[in-house]
Protein backbone atom coordinates (compact mmCIF):
# COMPACT_ATOMS: atom_id res chain seq x y z
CA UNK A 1 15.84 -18.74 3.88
CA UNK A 2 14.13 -15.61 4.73
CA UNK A 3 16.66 -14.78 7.38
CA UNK A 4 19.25 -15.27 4.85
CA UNK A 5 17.66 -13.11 2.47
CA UNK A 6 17.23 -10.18 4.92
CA UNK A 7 20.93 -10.16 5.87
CA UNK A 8 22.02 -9.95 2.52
CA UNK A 9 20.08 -7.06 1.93
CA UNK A 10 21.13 -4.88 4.82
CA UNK A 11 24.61 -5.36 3.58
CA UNK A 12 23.93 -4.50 0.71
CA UNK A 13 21.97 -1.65 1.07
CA UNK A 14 24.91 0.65 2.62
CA UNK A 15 27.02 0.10 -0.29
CA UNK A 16 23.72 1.34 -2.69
CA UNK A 17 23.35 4.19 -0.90
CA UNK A 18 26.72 5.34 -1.94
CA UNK A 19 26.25 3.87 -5.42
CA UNK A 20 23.10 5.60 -6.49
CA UNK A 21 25.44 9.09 -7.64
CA UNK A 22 28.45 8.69 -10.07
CA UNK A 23 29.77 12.07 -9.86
CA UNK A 24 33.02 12.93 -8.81
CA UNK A 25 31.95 15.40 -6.23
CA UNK A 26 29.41 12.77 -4.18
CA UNK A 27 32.58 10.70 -4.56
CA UNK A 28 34.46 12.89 -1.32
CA UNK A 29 32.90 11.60 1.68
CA UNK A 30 32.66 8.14 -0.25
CA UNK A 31 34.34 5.73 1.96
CA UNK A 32 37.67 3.90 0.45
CA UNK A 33 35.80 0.16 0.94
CA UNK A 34 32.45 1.08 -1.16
CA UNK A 35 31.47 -0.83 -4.54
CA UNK A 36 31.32 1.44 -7.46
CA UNK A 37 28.37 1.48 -9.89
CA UNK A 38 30.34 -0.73 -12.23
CA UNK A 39 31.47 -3.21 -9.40
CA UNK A 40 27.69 -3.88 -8.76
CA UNK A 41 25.44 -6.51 -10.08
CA UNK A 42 22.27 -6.40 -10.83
CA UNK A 43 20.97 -8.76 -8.05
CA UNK A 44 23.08 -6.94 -5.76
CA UNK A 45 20.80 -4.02 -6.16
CA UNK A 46 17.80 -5.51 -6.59
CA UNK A 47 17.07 -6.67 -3.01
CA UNK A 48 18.17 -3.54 -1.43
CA UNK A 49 15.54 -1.80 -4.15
CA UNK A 50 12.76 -4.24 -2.91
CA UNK A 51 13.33 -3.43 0.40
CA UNK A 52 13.32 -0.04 0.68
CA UNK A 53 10.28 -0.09 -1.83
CA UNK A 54 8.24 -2.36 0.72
CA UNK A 55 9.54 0.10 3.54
CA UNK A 56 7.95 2.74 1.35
CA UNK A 57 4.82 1.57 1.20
CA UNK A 58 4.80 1.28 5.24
CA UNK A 59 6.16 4.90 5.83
CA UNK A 60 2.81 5.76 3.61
CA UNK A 61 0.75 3.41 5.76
CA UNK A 62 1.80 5.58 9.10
CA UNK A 63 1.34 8.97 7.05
CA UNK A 64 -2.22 7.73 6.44
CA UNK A 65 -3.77 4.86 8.82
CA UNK A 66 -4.67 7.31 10.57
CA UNK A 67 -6.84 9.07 8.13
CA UNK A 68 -8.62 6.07 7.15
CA UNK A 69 -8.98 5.04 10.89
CA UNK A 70 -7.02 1.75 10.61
CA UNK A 71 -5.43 3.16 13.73
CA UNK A 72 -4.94 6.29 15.92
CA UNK A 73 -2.19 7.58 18.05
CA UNK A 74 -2.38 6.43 21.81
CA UNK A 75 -5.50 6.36 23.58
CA UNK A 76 -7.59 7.71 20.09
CA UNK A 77 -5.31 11.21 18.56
CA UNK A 78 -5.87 11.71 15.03
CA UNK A 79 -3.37 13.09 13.71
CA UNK A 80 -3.24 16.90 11.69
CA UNK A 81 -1.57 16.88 8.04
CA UNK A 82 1.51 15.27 7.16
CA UNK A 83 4.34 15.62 4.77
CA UNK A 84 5.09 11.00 4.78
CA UNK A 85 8.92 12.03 4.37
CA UNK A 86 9.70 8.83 5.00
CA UNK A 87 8.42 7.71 1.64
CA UNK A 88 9.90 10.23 -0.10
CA UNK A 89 13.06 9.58 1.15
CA UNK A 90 12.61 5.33 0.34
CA UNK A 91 11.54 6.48 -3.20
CA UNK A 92 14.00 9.41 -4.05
CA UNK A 93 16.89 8.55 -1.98
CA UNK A 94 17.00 4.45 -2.08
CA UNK A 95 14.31 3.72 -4.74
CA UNK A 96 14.63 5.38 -7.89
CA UNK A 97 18.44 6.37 -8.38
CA UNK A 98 19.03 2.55 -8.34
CA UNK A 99 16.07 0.96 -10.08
CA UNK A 100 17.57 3.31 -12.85
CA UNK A 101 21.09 1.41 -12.67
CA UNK A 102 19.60 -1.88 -12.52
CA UNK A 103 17.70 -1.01 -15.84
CA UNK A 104 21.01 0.13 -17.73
CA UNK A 105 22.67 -2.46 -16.74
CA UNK A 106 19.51 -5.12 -17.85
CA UNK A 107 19.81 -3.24 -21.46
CA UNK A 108 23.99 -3.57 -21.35
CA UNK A 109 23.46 -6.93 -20.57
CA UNK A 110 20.75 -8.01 -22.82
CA UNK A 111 18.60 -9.00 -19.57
CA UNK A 112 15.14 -7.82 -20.36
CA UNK A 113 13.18 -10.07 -17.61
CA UNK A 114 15.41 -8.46 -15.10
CA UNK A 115 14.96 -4.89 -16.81
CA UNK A 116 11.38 -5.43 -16.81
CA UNK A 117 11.40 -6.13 -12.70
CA UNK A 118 12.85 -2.77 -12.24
CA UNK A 119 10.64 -1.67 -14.79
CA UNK A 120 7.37 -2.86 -12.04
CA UNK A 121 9.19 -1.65 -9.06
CA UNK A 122 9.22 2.06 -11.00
CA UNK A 123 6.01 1.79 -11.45
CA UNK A 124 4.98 1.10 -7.79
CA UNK A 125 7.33 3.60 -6.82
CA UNK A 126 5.86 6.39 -8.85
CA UNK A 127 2.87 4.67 -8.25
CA UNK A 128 2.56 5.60 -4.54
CA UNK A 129 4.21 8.96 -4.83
CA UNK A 130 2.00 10.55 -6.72
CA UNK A 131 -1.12 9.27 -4.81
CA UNK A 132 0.53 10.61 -1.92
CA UNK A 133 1.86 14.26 -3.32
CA UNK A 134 -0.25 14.73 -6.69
CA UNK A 135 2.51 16.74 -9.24
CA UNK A 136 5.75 14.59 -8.66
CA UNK A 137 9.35 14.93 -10.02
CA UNK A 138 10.09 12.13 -11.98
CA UNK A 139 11.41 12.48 -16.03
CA UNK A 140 14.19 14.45 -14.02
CA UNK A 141 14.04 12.70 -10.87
CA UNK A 142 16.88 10.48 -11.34
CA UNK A 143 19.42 12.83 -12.91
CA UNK A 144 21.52 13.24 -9.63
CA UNK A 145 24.20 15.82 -9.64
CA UNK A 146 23.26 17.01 -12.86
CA UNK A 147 20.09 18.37 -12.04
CA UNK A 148 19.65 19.00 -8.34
CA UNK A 149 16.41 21.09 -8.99
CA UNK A 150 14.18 18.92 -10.67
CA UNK A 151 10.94 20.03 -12.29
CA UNK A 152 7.75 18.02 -10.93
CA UNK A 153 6.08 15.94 -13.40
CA UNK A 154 2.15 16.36 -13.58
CA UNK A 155 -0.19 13.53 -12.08
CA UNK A 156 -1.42 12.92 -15.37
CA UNK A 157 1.54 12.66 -17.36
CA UNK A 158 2.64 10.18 -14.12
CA UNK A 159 0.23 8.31 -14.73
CA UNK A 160 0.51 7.89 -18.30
CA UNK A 161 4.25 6.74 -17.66
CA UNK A 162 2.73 4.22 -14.76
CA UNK A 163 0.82 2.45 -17.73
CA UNK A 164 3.83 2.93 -20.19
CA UNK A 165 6.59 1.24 -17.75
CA UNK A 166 4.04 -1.44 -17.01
CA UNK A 167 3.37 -2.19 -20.25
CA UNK A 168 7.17 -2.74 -21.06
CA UNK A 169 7.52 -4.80 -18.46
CA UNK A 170 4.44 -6.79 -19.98
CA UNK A 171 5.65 -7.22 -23.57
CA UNK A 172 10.02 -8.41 -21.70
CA UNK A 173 7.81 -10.79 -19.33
CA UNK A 174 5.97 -12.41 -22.29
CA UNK A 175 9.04 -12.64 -24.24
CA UNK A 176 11.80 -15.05 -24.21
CA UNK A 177 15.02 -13.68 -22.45
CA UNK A 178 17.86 -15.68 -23.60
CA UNK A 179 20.60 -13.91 -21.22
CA UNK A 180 22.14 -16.23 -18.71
CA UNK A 181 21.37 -13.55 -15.64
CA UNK A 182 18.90 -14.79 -12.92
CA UNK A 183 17.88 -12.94 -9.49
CA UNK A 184 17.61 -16.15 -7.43
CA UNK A 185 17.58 -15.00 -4.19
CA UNK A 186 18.11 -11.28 -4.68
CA UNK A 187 14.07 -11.17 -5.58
CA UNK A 188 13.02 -11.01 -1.88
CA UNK A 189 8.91 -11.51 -2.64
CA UNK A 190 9.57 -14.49 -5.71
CA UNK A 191 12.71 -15.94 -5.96
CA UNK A 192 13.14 -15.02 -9.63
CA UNK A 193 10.12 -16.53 -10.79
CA UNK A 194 8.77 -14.24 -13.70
CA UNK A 195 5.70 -15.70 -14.24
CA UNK A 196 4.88 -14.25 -10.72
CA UNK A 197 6.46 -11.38 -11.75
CA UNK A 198 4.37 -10.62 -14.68
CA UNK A 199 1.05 -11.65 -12.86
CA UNK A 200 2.21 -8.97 -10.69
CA UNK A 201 2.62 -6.52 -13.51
CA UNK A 202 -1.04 -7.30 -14.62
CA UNK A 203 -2.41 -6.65 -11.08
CA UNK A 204 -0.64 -3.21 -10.32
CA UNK A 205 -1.50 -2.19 -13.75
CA UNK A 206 -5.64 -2.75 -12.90
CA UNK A 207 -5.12 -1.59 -9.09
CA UNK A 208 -4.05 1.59 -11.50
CA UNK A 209 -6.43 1.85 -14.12
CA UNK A 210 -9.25 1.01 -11.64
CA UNK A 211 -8.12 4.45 -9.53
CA UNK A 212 -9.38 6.40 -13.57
CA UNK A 213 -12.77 4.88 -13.60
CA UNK A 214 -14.38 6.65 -11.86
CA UNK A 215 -12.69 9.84 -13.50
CA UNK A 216 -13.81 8.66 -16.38
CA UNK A 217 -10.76 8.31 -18.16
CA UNK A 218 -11.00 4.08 -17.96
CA UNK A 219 -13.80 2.28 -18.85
CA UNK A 220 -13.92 -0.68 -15.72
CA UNK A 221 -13.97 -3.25 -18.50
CA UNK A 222 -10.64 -2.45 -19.49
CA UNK A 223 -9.93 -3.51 -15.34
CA UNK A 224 -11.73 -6.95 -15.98
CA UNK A 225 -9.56 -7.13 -19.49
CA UNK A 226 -6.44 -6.67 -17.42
CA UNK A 227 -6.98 -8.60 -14.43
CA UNK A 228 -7.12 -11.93 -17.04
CA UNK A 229 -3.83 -11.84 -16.56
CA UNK A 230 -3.03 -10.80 -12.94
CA UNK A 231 -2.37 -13.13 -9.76
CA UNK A 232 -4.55 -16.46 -9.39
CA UNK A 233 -3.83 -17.74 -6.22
CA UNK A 234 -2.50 -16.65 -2.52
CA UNK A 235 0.77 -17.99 -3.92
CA UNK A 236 1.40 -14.83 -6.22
CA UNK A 237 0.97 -12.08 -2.70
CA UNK A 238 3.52 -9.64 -2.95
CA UNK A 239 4.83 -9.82 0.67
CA UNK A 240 8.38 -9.51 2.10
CA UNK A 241 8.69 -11.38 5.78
CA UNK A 242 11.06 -10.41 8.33
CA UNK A 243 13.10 -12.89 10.57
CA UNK A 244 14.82 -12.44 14.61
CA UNK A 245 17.53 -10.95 13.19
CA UNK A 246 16.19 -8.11 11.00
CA UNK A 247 12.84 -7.72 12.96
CA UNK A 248 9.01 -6.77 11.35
CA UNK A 249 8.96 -2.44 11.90
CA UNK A 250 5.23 -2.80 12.50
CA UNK A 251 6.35 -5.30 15.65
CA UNK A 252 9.06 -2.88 16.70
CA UNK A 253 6.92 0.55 16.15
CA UNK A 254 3.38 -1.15 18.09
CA UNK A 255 4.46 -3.88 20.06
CA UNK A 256 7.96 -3.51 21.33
CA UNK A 257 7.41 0.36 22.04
CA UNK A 258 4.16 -0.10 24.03
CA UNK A 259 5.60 -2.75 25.97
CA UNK A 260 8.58 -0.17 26.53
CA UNK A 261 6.11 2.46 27.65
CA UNK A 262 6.54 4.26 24.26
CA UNK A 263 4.06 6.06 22.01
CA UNK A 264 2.58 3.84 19.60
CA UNK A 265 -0.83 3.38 17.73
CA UNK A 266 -4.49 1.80 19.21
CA UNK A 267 -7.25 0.25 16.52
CA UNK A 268 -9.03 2.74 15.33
CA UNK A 269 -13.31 2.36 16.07
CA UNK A 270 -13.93 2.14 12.29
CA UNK A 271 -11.90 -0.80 11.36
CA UNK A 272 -13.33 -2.53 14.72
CA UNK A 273 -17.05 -1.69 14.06
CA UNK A 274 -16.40 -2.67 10.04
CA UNK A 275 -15.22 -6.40 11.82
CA UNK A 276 -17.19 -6.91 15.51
CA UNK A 277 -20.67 -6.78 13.52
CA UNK A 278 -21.67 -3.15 15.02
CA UNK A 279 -21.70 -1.57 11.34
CA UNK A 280 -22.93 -4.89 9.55
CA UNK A 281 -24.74 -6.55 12.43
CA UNK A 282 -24.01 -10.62 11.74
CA UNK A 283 -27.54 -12.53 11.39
CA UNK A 284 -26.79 -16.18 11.67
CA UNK A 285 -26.13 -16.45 15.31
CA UNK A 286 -23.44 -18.50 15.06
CA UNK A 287 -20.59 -15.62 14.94
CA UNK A 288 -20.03 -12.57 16.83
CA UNK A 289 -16.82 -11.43 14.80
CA UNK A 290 -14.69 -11.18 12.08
CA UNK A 291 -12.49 -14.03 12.11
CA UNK A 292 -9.63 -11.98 11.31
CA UNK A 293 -10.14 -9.10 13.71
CA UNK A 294 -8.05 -11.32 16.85
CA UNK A 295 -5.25 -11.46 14.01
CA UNK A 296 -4.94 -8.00 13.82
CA UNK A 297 -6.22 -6.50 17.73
CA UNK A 298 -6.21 -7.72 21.16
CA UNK A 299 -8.70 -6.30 24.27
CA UNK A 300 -7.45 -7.35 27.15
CA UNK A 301 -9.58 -10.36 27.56
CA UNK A 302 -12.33 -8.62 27.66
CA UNK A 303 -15.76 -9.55 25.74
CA UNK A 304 -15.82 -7.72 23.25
CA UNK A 305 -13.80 -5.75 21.05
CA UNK A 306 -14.28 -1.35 20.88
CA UNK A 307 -11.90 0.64 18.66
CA UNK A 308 -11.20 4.31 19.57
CA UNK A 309 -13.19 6.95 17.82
CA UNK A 310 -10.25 8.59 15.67
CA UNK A 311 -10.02 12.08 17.77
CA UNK A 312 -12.20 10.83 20.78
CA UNK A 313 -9.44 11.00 23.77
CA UNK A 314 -9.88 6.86 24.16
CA UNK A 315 -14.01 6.40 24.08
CA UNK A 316 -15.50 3.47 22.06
CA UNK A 317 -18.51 4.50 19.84
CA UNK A 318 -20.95 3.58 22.51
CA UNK A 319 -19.15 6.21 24.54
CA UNK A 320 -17.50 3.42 26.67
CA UNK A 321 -13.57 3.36 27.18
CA UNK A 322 -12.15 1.57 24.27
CA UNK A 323 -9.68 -1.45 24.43
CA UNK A 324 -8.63 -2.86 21.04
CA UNK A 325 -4.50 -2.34 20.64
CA UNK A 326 -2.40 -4.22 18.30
CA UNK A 327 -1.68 -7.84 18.95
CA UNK A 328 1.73 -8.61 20.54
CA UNK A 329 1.75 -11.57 17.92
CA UNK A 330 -0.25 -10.65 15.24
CA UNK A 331 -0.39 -10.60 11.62
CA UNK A 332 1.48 -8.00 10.80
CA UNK A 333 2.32 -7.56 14.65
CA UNK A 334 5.00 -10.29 14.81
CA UNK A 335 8.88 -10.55 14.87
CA UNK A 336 8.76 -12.24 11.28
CA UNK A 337 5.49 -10.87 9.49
CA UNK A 338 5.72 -9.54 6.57
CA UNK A 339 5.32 -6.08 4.77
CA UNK A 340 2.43 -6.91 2.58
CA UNK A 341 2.30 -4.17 -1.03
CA UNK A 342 -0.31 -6.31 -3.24
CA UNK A 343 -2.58 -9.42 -3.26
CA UNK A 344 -4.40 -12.35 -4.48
CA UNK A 345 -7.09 -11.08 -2.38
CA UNK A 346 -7.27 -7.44 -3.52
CA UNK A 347 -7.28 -8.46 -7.51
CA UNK A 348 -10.88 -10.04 -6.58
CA UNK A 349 -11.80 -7.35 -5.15
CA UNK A 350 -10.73 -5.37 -7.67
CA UNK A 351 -12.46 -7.11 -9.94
CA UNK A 352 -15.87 -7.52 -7.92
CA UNK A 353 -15.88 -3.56 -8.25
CA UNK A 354 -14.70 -3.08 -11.89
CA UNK A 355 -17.63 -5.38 -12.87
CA UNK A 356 -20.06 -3.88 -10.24
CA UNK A 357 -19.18 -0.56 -11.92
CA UNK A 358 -19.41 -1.92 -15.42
CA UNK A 359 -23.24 -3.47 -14.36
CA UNK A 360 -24.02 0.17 -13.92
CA UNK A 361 -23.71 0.32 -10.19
CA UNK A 362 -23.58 3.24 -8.03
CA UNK A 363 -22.83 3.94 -4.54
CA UNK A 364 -26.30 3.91 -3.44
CA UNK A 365 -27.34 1.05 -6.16
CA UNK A 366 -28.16 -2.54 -4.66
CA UNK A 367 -27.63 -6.25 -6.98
CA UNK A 368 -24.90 -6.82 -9.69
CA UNK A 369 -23.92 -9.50 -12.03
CA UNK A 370 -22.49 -12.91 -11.16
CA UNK A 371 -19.12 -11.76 -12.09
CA UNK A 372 -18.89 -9.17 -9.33
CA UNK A 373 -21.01 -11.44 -6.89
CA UNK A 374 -18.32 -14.63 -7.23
CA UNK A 375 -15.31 -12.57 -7.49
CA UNK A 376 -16.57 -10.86 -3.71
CA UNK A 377 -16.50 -14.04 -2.32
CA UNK A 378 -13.78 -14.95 -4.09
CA UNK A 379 -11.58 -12.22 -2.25
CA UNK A 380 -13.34 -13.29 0.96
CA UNK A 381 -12.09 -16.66 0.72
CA UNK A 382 -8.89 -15.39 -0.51
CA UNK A 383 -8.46 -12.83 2.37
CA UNK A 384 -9.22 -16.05 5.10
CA UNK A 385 -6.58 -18.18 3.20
CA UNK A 386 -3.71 -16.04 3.54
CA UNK A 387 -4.91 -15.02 6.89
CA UNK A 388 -5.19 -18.57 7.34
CA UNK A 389 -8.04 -18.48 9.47
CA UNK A 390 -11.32 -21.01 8.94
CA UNK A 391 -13.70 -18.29 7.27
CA UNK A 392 -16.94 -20.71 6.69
CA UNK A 393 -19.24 -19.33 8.93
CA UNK A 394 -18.41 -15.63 8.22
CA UNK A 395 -19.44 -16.40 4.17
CA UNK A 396 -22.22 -18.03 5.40
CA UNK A 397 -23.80 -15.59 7.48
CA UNK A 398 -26.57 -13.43 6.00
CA UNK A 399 -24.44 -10.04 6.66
CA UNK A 400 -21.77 -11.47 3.92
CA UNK A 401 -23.93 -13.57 1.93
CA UNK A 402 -26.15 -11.37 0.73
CA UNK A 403 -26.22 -12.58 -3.13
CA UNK A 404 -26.29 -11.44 -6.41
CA UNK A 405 -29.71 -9.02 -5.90
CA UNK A 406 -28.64 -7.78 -2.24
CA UNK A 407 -25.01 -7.01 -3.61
CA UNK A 408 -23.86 -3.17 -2.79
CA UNK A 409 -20.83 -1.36 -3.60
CA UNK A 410 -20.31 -0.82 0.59
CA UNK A 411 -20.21 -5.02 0.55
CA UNK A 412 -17.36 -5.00 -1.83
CA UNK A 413 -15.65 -1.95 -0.45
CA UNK A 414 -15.44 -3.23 3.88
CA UNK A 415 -14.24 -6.35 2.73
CA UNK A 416 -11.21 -4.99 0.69
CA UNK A 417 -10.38 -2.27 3.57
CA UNK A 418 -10.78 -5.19 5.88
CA UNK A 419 -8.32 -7.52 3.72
CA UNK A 420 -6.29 -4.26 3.61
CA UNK A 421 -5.23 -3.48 6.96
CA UNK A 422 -1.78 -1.75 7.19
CA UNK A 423 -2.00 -1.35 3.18
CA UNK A 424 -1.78 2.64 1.75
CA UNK A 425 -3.96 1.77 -1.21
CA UNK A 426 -6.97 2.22 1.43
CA UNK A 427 -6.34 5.74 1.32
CA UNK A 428 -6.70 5.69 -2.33
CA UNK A 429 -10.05 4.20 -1.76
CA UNK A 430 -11.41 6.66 0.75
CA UNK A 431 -10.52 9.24 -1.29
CA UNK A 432 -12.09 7.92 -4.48
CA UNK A 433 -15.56 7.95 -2.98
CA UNK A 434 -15.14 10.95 -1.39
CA UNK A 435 -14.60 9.31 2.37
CA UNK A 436 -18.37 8.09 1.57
CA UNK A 437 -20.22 6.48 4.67
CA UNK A 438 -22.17 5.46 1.95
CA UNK A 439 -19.48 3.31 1.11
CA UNK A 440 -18.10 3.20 4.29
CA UNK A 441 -20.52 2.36 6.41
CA UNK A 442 -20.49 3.84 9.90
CA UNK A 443 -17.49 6.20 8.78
CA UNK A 444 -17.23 9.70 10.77
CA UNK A 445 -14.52 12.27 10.22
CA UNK A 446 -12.16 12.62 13.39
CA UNK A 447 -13.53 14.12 16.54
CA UNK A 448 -11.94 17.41 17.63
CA UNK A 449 -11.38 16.45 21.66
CA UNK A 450 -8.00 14.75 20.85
CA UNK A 451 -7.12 15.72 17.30
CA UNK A 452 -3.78 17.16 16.04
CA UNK A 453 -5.37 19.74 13.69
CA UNK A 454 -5.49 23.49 14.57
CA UNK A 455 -6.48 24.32 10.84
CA UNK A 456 -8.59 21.83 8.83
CA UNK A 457 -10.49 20.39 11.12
CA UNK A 458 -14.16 19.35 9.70
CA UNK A 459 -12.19 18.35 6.32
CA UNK A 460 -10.99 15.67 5.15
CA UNK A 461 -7.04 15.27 4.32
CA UNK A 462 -6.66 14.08 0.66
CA UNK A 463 -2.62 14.52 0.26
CA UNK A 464 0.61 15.12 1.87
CA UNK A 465 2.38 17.99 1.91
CA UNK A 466 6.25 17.96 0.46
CA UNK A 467 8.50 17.41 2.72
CA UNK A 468 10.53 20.16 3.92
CA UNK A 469 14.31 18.45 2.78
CA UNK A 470 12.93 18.99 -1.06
CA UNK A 471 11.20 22.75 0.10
CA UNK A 472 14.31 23.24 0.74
CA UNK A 473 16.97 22.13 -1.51
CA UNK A 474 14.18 22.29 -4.43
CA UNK A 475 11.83 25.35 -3.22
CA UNK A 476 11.02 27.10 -6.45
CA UNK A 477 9.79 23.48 -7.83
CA UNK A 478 7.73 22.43 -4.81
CA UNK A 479 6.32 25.73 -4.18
CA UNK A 480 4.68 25.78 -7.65
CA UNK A 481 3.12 22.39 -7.36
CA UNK A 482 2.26 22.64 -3.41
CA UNK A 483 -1.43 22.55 -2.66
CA UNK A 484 -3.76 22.31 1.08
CA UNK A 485 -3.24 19.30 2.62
CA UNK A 486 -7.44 19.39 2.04
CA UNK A 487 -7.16 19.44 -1.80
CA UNK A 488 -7.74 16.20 -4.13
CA UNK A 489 -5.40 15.24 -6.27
CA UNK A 490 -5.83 15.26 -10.28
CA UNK A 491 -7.47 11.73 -10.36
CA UNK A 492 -9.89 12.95 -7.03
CA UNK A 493 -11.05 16.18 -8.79
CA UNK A 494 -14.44 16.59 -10.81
């Protein structure tokens, strides 16, 4: 069925494009065979909107993998500041203009469950832009031809409308819907099952409020409030899969272009270390590595795994020429894996740190509460079952299973970056503790031998710039709200 799925929505998806502006004058170069707005369903929008929101999230992920050293560019480059255009375009272009039809037509219709879907997807959307650019446009965003110039929305104000959509979606979910409309197989992650859906709205809303606590703005027991209703099982992931026909873009990107003798990406040292025991050295004997780390890198054959030190011209950190590169079949690495957004996994992480925090731990602090002991090894276990790799040894070894008094934030924090791989929230993470090797154990900014960055370098990059379409067609706007590449963002400011 997934292959079906994935045809249907690259149909689809040229028609949106054209469907996404009413006005007369976008109507020229229209071609005489497209849909009109009023022609479309709902469900024939909503996998196209899915879609390009999942493709979002990855354009993000290759804006900023690099920063938080899940990879770098062939043989170790890390990479200068970026503008992640691609997202902007997924969110502006294919995202936003049509969640905003499927809404009107949920309220014509009297289809709240459905309105409440596109209601989630907004708030992902939004979401991820402005954790990526800060000030976004968004109250005007979707006007079209009628406002070409759009102001930019603060990050605050976002933020408040994050919690606002979510909350709507909430109250439809929990409410009857007596309509006869269904998304079936339109919904490309649950088949229209809305109890999935509103778990899902309960776990973006605390992967949200948990990015305020430590502004001070949400108190982390409001997280732990929330996450009593968020996802319970590996059954509720939020993951779109790819088939033969309509191919995984990590698999053509990493694997098919290196085998091609194009550029692509190598595993970056800190990811490695975090996984081969050289930042958390393993103490039972019995394992050498991370169970998951041969899903996501292959060596060569070689003994042991070495990541490239991000801006190191291909050394390992023991100065020795690294060897870890994606896996031709991987996780993520494969013709039909899937684009992953949010997780079973990452709620219980989520939670171990929103009840670490609410203990009174620090960064520095060591032992917590059972809460945020269980719910680590919770996401542990979690993490091996969707990887679906035997993870008994790894919680049983004295590195991992260090107990309520040994817990540390940096326990909590490796495992959800590990569990994370190829997921843009990491970047949220990094830049919430302040790209803490505290936190991050073993974590060193990029090395200047190889490194793409004339300007900055020796500082951390905590946003992208706007891309230069909007500077552009929207330049008074964006040059009002553009900041350094080097400057936090509202929620990463004192």
């Amino acid at each position: 069925m997934k292959k079906k799925y994935l045809k249907s929505v690259m149909v689809t998806a040229i028609v949106v494009l054209f469907a996404a502006c009413s006005d007369d004058y976008y109507d020229v170069n229209t071609p005489s065979n497209t849909a009109t707005v009023d022609e479309l369903r709902m469900q024939d929008l909503m996998g196209p909107v899915i879609l390009s929101t999942m493709q979002g999230q990855r354009s993000a992920e290759l804006a900023f993998g690099n920063y938080v050293q899940n990879f770098v560019s062939t043989g170790g480059g890390a990479i200068g500041q970026t503008t992640a255009s691609g997202l902007w375009s997924q969110v502006y272009l294919n995202v936003l203009p049509n969640v905003k039809i499927i809404k009107d037509k949920a309220i014509e219709s009297n289809a709240p469950h459905i309105g409440a879907v596109a209601d989630i997807l907004t708030a992902i959307n939004i979401g991820i832009a402005t954790d990526t650019w800060d000030n976004i446009p968004f109250s005007e965003a979707s006007e079209g031809p009628d406002n070409n110039f759009p102001t930019f929305d603060t990050q605050e104000s976002v933020y408040d409308q994050i919690f606002a959509v979510l909350d709507n979606a909430i109250a439809a979910l929990e409410a009857p819907d007596n309509s006869s409309f269904t998304l079936g197989d339109s919904d490309l992650v649950y088949g229209g099952d809305m109890e999935k859906w509103l778990r899902t709205a309960y776990t973006i809303k605390a992967r949200y409020q948990l990015h305020l606590v430590n502004k001070g703005i949400i108190p982390a027991s409001d997280v732990l409030t929330t996450l009593e209703g968020a996802y319970t099982s590996t059954e509720d992931d939020f993951q779109v899969f790819f088939d033969e026909r309509n191919i995984n873009p990590w698999y053509s990107a990493e694997v098919l272009a290196r085998a091609t003798g194009n550029l692509s990406n190598d595993i970056a040292s800190q990811l490695v270390s975090s996984m081969n025991g050289d930042n958390y050295p393993f103490e039972g004997g019995v394992i050498t590595i991370d169970p998951r780390l041969p899903l996501f890198a292959e060596n060569g054959g070689e003994d042991e795994y070495k990541g490239f030190v991000s801006g190191s011209a291909g050394l390992a950190p023991d100065g020795s020429e690294a060897n870890s590169r994606f896996r031709t079949d991987g996780y993520y690495t494969s013709i039909d894996s899937p684009l992953m957004l949010i997780s079973y996994a990452e709620a219980k992480f989520i939670e171990a740190e929103a009840a670490f925090l609410a203990n009174g731990g620090t960064t520095t602090s060591v032992g917590s509460n059972t809460v945020a002991y269980t719910a680590y090894l919770e996401g542990i276990q979690a993490s091996m079952d969707m990887y679906g790799v035997d993870g008994t040894d790894y919680l049983a070894d004295g590195a991992i299973a260090v107990g309520e008094a040994g817990l540390m934030l940096n326990h909590i924090m490796k495992e959800k970056y590990i569990h994370n791989f190829l997921n843009p929230e990491t970047f949220v993470d990094f830049r919430r503790y302040d790209f803490s090797d505290e936190v991050f154990v073993g974590l060193q900014i990029r090395q200047e031998e190889a490194s793409d960055d004339s300007d900055f370098f020796g500082q951390w990059f905590r946003r992208a710039e706007y891309p230069a379409s909007e500077l552009n067609r929207n330049e008074a706007n964006v040059l009002a709200n553009q900041e350094l590449p080097i400057v936090p963002v509202w929620w990463d400011r004192d």
